[in-house]
Protein backbone atom coordinates (compact mmCIF):
# COMPACT_ATOMS: atom_id res chain seq x y z
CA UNK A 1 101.96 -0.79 -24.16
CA UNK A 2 98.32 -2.00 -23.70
CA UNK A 3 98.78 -6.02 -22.95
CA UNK A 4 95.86 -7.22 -25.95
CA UNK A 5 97.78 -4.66 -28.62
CA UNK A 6 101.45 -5.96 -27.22
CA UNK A 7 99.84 -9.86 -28.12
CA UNK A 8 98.50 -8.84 -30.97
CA UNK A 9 101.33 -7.42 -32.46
CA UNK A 10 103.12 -10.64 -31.38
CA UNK A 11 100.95 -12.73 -32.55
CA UNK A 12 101.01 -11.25 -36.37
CA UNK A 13 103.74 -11.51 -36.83
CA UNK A 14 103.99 -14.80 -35.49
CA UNK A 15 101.66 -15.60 -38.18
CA UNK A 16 103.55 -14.18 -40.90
CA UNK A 17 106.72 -16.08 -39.78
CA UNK A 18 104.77 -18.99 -39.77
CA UNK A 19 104.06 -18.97 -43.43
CA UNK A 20 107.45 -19.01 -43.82
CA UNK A 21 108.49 -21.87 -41.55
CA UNK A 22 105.48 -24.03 -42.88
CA UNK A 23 107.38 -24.52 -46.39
CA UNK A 24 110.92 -24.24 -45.43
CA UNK A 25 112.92 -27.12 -46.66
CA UNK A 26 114.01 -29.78 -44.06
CA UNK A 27 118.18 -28.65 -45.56
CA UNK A 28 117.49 -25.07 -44.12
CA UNK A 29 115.88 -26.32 -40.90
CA UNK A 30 118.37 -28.23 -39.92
CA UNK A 31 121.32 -26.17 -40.84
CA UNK A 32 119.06 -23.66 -38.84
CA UNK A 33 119.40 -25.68 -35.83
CA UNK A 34 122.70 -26.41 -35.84
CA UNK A 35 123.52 -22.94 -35.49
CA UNK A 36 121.00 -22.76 -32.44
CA UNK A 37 122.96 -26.01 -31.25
CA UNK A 38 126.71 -23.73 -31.59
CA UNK A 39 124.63 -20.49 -30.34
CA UNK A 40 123.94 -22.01 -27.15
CA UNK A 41 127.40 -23.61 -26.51
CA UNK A 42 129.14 -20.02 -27.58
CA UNK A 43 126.81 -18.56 -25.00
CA UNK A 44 127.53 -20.97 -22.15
CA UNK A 45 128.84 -18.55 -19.71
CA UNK A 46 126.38 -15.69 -20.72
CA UNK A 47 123.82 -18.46 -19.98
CA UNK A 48 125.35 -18.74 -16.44
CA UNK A 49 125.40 -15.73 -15.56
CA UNK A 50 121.89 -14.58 -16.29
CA UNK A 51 120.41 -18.08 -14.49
CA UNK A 52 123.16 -16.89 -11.31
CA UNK A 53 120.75 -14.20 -10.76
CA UNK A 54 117.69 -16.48 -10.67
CA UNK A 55 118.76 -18.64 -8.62
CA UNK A 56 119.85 -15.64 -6.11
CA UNK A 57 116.32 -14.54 -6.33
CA UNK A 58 115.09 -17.71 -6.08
CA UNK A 59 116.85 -18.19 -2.78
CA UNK A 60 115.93 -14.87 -1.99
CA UNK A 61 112.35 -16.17 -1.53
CA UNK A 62 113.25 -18.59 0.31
CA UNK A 63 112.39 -21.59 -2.83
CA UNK A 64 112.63 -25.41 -1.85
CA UNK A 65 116.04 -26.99 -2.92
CA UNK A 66 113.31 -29.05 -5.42
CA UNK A 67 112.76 -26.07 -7.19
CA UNK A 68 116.12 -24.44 -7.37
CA UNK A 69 117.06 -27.84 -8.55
CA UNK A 70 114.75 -27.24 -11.78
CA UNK A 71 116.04 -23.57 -12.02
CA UNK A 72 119.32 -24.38 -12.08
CA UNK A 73 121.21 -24.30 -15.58
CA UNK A 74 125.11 -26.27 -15.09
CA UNK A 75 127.33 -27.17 -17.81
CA UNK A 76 125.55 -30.43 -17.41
CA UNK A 77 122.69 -28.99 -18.77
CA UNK A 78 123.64 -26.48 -21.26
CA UNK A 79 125.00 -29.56 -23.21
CA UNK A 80 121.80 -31.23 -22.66
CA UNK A 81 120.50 -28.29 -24.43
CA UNK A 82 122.85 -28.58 -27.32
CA UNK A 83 122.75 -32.06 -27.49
CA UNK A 84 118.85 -31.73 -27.59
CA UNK A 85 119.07 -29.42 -30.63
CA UNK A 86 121.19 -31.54 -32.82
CA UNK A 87 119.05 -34.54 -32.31
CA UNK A 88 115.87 -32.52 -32.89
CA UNK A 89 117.62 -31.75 -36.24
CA UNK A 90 118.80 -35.15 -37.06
CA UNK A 91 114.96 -36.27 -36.56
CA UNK A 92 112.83 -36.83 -40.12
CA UNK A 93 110.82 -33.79 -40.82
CA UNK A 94 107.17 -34.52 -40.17
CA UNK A 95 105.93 -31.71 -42.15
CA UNK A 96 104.68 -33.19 -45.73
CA UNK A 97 104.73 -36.66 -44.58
CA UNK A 98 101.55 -38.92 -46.31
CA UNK A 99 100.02 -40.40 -43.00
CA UNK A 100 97.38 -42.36 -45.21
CA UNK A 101 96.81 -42.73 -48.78
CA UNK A 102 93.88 -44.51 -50.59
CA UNK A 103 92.16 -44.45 -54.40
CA UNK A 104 88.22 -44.78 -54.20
CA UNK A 105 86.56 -46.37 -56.63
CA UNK A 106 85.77 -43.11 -58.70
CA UNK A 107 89.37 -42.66 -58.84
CA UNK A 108 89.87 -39.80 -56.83
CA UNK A 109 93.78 -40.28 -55.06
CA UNK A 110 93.17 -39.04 -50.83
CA UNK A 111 96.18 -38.20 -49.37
CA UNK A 112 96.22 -37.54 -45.64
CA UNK A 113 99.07 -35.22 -45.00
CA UNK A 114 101.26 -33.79 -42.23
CA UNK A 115 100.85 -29.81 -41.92
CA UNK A 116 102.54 -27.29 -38.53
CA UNK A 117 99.31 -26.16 -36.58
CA UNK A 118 99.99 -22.89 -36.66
CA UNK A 119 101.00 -20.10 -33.87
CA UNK A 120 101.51 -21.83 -30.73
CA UNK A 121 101.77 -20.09 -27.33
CA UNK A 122 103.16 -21.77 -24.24
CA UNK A 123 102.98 -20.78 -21.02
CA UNK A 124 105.36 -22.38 -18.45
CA UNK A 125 106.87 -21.88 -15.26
CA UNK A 126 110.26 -22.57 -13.44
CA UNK A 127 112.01 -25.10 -15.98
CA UNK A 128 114.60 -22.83 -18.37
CA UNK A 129 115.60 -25.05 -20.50
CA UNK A 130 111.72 -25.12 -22.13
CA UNK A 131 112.83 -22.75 -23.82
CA UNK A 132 115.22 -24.22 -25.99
CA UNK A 133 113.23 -27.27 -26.20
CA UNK A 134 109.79 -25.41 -27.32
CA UNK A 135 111.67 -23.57 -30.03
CA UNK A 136 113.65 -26.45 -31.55
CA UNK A 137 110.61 -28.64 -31.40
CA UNK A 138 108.23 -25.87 -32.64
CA UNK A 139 110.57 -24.57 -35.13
CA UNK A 140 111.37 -28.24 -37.16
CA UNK A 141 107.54 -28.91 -37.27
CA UNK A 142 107.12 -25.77 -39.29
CA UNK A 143 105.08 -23.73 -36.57
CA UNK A 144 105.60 -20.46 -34.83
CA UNK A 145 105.76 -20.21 -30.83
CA UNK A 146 104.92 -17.39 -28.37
CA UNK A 147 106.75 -18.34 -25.04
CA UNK A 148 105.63 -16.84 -21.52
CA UNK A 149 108.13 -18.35 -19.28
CA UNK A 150 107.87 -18.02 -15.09
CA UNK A 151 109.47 -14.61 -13.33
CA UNK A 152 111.56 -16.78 -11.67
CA UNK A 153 113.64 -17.86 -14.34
CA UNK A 154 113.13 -14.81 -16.70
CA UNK A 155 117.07 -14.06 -16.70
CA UNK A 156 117.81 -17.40 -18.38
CA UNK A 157 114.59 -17.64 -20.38
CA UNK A 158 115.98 -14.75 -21.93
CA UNK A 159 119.85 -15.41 -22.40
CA UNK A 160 118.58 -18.60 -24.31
CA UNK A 161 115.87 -17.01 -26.16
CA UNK A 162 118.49 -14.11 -27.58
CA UNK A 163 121.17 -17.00 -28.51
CA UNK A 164 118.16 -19.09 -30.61
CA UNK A 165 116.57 -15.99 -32.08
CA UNK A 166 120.36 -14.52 -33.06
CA UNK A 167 120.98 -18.19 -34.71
CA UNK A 168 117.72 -18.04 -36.53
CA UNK A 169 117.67 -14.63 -37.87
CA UNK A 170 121.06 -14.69 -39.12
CA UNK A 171 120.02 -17.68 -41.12
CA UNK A 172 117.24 -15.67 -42.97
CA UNK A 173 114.06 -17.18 -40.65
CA UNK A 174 111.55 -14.09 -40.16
CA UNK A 175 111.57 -11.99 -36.80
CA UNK A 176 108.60 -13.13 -35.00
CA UNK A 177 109.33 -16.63 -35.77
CA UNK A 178 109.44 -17.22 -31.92
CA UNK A 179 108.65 -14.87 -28.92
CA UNK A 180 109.15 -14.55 -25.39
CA UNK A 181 106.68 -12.15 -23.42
CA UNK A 182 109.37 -11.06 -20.99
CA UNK A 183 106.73 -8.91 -19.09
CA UNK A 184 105.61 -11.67 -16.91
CA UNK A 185 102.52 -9.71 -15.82
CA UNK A 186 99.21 -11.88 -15.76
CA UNK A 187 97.55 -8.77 -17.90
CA UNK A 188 99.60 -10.50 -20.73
CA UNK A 189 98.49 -14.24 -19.81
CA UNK A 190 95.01 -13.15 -20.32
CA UNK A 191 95.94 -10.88 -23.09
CA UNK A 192 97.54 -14.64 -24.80
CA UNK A 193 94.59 -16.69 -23.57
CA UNK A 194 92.08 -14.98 -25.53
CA UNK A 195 93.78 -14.09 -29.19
CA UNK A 196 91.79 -16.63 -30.94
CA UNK A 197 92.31 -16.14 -34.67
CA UNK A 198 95.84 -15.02 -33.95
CA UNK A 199 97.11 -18.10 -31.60
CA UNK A 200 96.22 -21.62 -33.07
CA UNK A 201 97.02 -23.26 -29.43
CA UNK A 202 98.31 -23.12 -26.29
CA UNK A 203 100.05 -25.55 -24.21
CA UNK A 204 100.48 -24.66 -20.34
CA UNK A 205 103.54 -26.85 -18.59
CA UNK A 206 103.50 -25.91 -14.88
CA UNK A 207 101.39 -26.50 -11.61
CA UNK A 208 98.05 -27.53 -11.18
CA UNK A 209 97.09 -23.61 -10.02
CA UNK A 210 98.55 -21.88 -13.31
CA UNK A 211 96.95 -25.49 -15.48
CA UNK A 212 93.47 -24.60 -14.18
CA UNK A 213 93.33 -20.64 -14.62
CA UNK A 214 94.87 -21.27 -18.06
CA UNK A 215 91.80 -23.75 -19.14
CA UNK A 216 88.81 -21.70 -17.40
CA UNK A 217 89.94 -18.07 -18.91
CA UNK A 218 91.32 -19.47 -22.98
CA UNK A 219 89.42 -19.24 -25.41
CA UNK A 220 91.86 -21.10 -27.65
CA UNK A 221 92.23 -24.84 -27.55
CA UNK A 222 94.58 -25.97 -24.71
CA UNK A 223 96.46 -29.11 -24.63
CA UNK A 224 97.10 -29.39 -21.16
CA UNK A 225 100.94 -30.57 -19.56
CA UNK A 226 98.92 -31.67 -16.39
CA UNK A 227 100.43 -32.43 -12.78
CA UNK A 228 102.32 -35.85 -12.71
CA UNK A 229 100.93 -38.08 -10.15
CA UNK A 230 102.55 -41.37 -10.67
CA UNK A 231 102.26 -44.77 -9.36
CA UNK A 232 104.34 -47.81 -8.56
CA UNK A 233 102.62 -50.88 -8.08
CA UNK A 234 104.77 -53.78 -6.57
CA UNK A 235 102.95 -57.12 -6.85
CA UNK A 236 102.91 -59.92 -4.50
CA UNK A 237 104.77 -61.95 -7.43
CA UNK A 238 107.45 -59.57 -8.11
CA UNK A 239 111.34 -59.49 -8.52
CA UNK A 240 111.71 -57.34 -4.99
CA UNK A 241 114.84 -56.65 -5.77
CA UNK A 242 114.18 -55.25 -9.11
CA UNK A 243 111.20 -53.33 -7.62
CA UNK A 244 113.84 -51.57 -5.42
CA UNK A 245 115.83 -50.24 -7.56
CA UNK A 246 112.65 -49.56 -9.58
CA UNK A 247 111.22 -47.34 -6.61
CA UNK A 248 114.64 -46.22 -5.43
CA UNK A 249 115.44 -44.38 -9.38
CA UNK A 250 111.72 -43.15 -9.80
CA UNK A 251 111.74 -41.52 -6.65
CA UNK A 252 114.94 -40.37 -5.87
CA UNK A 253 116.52 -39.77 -8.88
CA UNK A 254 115.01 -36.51 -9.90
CA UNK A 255 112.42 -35.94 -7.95
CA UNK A 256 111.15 -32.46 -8.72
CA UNK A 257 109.95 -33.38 -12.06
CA UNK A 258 106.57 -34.49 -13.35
CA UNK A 259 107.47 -38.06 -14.00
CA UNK A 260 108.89 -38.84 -10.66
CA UNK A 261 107.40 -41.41 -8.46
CA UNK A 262 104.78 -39.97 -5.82
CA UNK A 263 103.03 -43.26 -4.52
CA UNK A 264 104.08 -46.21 -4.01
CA UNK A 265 101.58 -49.11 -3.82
CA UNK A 266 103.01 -52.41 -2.45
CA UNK A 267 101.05 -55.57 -2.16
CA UNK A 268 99.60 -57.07 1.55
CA UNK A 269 101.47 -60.04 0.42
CA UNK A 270 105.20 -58.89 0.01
CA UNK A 271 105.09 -55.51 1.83
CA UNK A 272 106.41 -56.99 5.37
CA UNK A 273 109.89 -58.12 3.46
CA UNK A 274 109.87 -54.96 1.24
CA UNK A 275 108.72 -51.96 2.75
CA UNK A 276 111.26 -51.89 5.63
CA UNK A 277 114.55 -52.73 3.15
CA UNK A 278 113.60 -49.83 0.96
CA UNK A 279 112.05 -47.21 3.47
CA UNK A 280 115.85 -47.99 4.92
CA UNK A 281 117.34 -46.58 1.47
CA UNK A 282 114.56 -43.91 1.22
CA UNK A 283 114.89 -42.01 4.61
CA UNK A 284 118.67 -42.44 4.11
CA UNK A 285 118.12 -40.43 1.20
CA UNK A 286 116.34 -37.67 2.50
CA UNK A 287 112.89 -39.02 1.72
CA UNK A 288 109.36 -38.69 3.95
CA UNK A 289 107.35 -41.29 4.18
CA UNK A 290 103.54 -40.75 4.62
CA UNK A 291 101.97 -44.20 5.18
CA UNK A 292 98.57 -45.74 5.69
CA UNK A 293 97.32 -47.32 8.70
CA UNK A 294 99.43 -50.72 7.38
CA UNK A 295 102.69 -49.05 6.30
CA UNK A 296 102.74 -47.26 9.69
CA UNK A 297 102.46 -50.66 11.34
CA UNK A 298 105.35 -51.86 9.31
CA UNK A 299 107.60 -49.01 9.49
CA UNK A 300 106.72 -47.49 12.76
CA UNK A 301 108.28 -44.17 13.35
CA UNK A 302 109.86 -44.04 10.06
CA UNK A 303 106.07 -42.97 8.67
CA UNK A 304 103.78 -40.23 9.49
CA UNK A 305 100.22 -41.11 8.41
CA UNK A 306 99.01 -39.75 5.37
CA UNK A 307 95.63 -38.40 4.18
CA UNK A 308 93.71 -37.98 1.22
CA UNK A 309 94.66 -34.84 0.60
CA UNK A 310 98.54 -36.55 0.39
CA UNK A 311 97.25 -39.65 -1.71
CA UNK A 312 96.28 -36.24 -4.43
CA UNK A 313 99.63 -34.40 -4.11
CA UNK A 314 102.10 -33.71 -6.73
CA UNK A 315 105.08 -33.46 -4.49
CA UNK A 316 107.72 -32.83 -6.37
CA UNK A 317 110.31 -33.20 -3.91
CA UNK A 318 111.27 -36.20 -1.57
CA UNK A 319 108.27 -36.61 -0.14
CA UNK A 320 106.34 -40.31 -0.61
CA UNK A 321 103.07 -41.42 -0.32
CA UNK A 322 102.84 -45.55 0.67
CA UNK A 323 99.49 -47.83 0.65
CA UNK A 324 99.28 -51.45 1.03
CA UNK A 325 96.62 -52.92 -1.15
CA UNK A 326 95.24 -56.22 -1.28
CA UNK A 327 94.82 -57.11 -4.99
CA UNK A 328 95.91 -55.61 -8.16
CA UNK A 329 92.16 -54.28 -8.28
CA UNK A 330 92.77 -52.23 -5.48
CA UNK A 331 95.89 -50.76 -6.75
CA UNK A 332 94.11 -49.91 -10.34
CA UNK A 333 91.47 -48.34 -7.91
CA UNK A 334 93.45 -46.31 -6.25
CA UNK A 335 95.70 -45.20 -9.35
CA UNK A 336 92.03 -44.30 -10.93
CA UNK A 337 91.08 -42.36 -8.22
CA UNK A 338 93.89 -40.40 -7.07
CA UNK A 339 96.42 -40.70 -10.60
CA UNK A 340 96.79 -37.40 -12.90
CA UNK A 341 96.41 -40.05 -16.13
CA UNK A 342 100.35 -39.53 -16.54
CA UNK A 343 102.77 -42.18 -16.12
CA UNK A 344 102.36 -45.54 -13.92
CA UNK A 345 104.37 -48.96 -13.57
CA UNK A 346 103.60 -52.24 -11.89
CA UNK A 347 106.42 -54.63 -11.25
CA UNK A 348 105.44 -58.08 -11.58
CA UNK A 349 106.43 -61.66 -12.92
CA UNK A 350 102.71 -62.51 -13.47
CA UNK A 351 101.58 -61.67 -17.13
CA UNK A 352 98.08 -61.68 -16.08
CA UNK A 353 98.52 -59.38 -14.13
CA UNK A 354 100.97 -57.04 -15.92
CA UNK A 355 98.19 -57.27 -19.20
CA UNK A 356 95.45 -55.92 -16.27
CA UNK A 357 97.42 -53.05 -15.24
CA UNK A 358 97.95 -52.05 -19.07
CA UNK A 359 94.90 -52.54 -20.21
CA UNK A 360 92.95 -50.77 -17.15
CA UNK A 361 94.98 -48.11 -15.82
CA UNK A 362 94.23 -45.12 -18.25
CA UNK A 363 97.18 -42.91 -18.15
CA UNK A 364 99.10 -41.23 -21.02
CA UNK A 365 102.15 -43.95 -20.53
CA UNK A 366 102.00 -47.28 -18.40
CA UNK A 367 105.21 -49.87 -17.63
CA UNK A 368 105.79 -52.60 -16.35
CA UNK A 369 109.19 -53.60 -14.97
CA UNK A 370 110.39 -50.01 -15.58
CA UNK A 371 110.66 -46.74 -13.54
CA UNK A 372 107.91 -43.53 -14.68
CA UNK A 373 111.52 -42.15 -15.57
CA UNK A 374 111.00 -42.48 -19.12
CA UNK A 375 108.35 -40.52 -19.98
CA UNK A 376 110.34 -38.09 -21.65
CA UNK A 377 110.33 -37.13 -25.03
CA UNK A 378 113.77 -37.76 -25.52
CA UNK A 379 113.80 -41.29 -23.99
CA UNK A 380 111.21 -42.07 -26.77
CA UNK A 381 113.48 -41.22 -29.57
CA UNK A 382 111.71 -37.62 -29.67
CA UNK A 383 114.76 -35.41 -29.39
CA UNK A 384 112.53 -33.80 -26.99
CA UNK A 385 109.56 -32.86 -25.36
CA UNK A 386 107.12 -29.52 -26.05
CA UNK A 387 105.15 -31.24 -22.79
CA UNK A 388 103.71 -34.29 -21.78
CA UNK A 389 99.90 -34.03 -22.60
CA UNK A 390 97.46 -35.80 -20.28
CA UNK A 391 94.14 -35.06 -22.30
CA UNK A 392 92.86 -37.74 -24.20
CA UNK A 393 92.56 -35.62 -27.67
CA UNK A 394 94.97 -35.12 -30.54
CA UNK A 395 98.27 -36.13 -28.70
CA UNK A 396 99.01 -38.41 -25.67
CA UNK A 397 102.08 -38.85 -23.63
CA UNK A 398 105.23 -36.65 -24.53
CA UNK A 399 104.76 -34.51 -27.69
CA UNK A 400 107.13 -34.44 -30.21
CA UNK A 401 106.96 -33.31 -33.85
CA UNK A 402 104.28 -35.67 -34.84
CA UNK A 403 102.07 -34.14 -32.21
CA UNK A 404 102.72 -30.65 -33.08
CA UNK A 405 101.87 -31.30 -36.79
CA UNK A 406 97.69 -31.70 -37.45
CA UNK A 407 96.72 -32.51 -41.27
CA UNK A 408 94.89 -32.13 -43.99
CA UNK A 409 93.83 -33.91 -47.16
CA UNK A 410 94.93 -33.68 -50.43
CA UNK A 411 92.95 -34.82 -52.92
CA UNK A 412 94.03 -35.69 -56.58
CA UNK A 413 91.38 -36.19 -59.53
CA UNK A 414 91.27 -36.07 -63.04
CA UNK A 415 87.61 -34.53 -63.67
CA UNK A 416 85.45 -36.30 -61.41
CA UNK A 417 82.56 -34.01 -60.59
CA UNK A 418 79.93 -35.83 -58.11
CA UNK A 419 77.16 -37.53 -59.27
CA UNK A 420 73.03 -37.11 -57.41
């Protein structure tokens, strides 16, 4: 089938689900959900399976163990997926909710109120268990989703799309509600990019390469899940301690996900006694260090000398950048020229300086005394996340329901025309 008429068709009925979803009680949506939830776990082993044969393929192609480890789908995470589900349910509805409310002198009541945005198509790449967490999130903020998942994990994508759309349908929810373009052509990318009228938004979560060619060829607003190049600043008056396990967990943890810690700044003043206690625990870990000219000097051997190019790498794997810096200027410097305006922590006992790294790094979340970790959506009491938006417009940070919901007002009079 022609890739435009194949979208199209998708995309009506998309719509026509929509209406449906948009003024569904929050009773039905939830006992919706839980059946997604008990899909999934019924499914476990089907689940499996199907991601087995991605990851075969996946090592087929020879993939880094950092991105089998995203492709992979264990019991560990299947319940993660379940779990996920039954919190999204147990969240409050955002869909209705009075944001604002306020009687004007003529006595006209303006409500400002929650409404779904629409059709929603998202385009991601290696991560399978998106797809359980786009159609929960999409589905309890009243809105329809068109999913366009990588080839890579196309197997799974599909084994948890059938369990979620089984769950819904049998519940009465519309077919079309949610699809998943399993033709993962880029005909059908473009086709998606440019149904304006038909898709109300799209949301790429992925690599910087599929991020760009999504925002240069849509012609439908894009809120964009942008690469994750975060910072750790360690401060000359900082808990080193602390700061170690700190680096150690935002590094090493997971580190083939967008939150993970790619440079690490240390200050002149503490780096001596640092650097070589935690490069120690690093390397033992499996983790290369690319230094500047004063890390090298430090650490030696253990460091190969890193470059720009480096300092403006998404890794995702165990791979870390290192710069000494002189001053907490130099750090926010750095983090402003290099950063992705995603997640970034200083460690430090000094409130004057914490307060200058809040107010003057401009990224989606900033911590201090905490690891990038926790920008999830679920760590912020979200349930989950449909991506973690780096623009600066409509939503910030993860998204949750809130963010998937725009508004509109309501107005309430009682014969008030308007007066010359």
């Amino acid at each position: 089938m022609d890739a435009v008429k194949k979208i199209d068709e998708m995309a009506i009925s998309a719509g026509s689900a929509e209406k449906q979803l948009s003024v569904m009680s929050t009773k039905q949506k939830n006992i919706v959900l839980t059946c997604m939830a008990d899909s999934i776990f019924a499914r476990r082993e089907e689940i499996k399976k199907a991601n087995d044969k991605d990851i075969a393929a996946a090592k087929k192609d020879n993939k880094n163990k950092a991105f089998i480890e995203r492709l992979r789908l264990d019991d560990k995470r299947i319940d993660g997926m379940v779990q996920m589900i039954k919190e999204v349910a147990d969240l409050d509805d955002p869909v209705g909710e009075v944001i604002e409310k306020k009687t004007r002198p003529n006595g006209l009541v303006i409500e400002k109120v929650r409404v779904p945005i629409g059709v929603i198509g998202i385009i991601y790449e290696s991560r399978p268990n998106v797809t359980a967490e786009c159609i929960a999130l999409c589905f309890k903020s009243g809105n329809a989703a068109i999913l366009r998942g990588g080839s890579c994990a196309i197997n799974s994508n599909k084994a948890i799309f059938d369990a979620l759309k089984k769950a819904a349908e049998d519940n009465g929810v519309k077919e079309g509600a949610f699809g998943l373009i399993e033709d993962t052509s880029r005909l059908l990318v473009g086709a998606m990019l440019t149904a304006d009228g038909k898709i109300d938004l799209i949301m790429p979560r992925g690599g910087e390469d599929l991020i760009r060619e999504v925002v240069s060829k849509s012609t439908i607003p894009v809120i964009k899940h942008y690469k994750g190049i975060c910072h750790v600043y360690v401060d000359s008056e900082s808990d080193l301690d602390m700061a170690e396990e700190i680096c150690l967990n935002a590094k090493i943890e997971r580190p083939g996900v967008c939150n993970a810690m790619e440079t690490l700044l240390v200050h002149n003043a503490c780096a001596g006694e640092f650097l070589p206690k935690l490069a120690e625990k690093l390397i033992r870990s499996g983790v290369k260090i690319k230094g500047c000219e004063k890390t090298i000097k430090i650490l030696g051997e253990e460091a190969e000398k890193a470059t720009e190019k480096d300092f403006a790498t998404e890794w995702l794997d165990l791979v870390l950048n290192v710069r000494i810096v002189d001053s907490p200027e130099e750090a926010i410097e750095h983090i402003s020229r290099f950063g992705s305006r995603h997640s970034d922590a200083v460690v430090t006992k000094n409130k004057k300086n914490a307060d200058k790294f809040l107010r003057e790094v401009d990224s989606a979340v900033v911590y201090v005394n905490a690891s990038t970790r926790f920008t999830d959506g679920g760590e912020f009491g979200k349930g989950a996340e449909i991506g973690i938006s780096t623009d600066k417009i409509h939503a910030r940070g993860p998204m949750g329901l809130e963010e998937l919901c725009s508004y509109k007002y309501v107005v309430h009079g009682t014969g008030q025309i308007r007066e010359r």
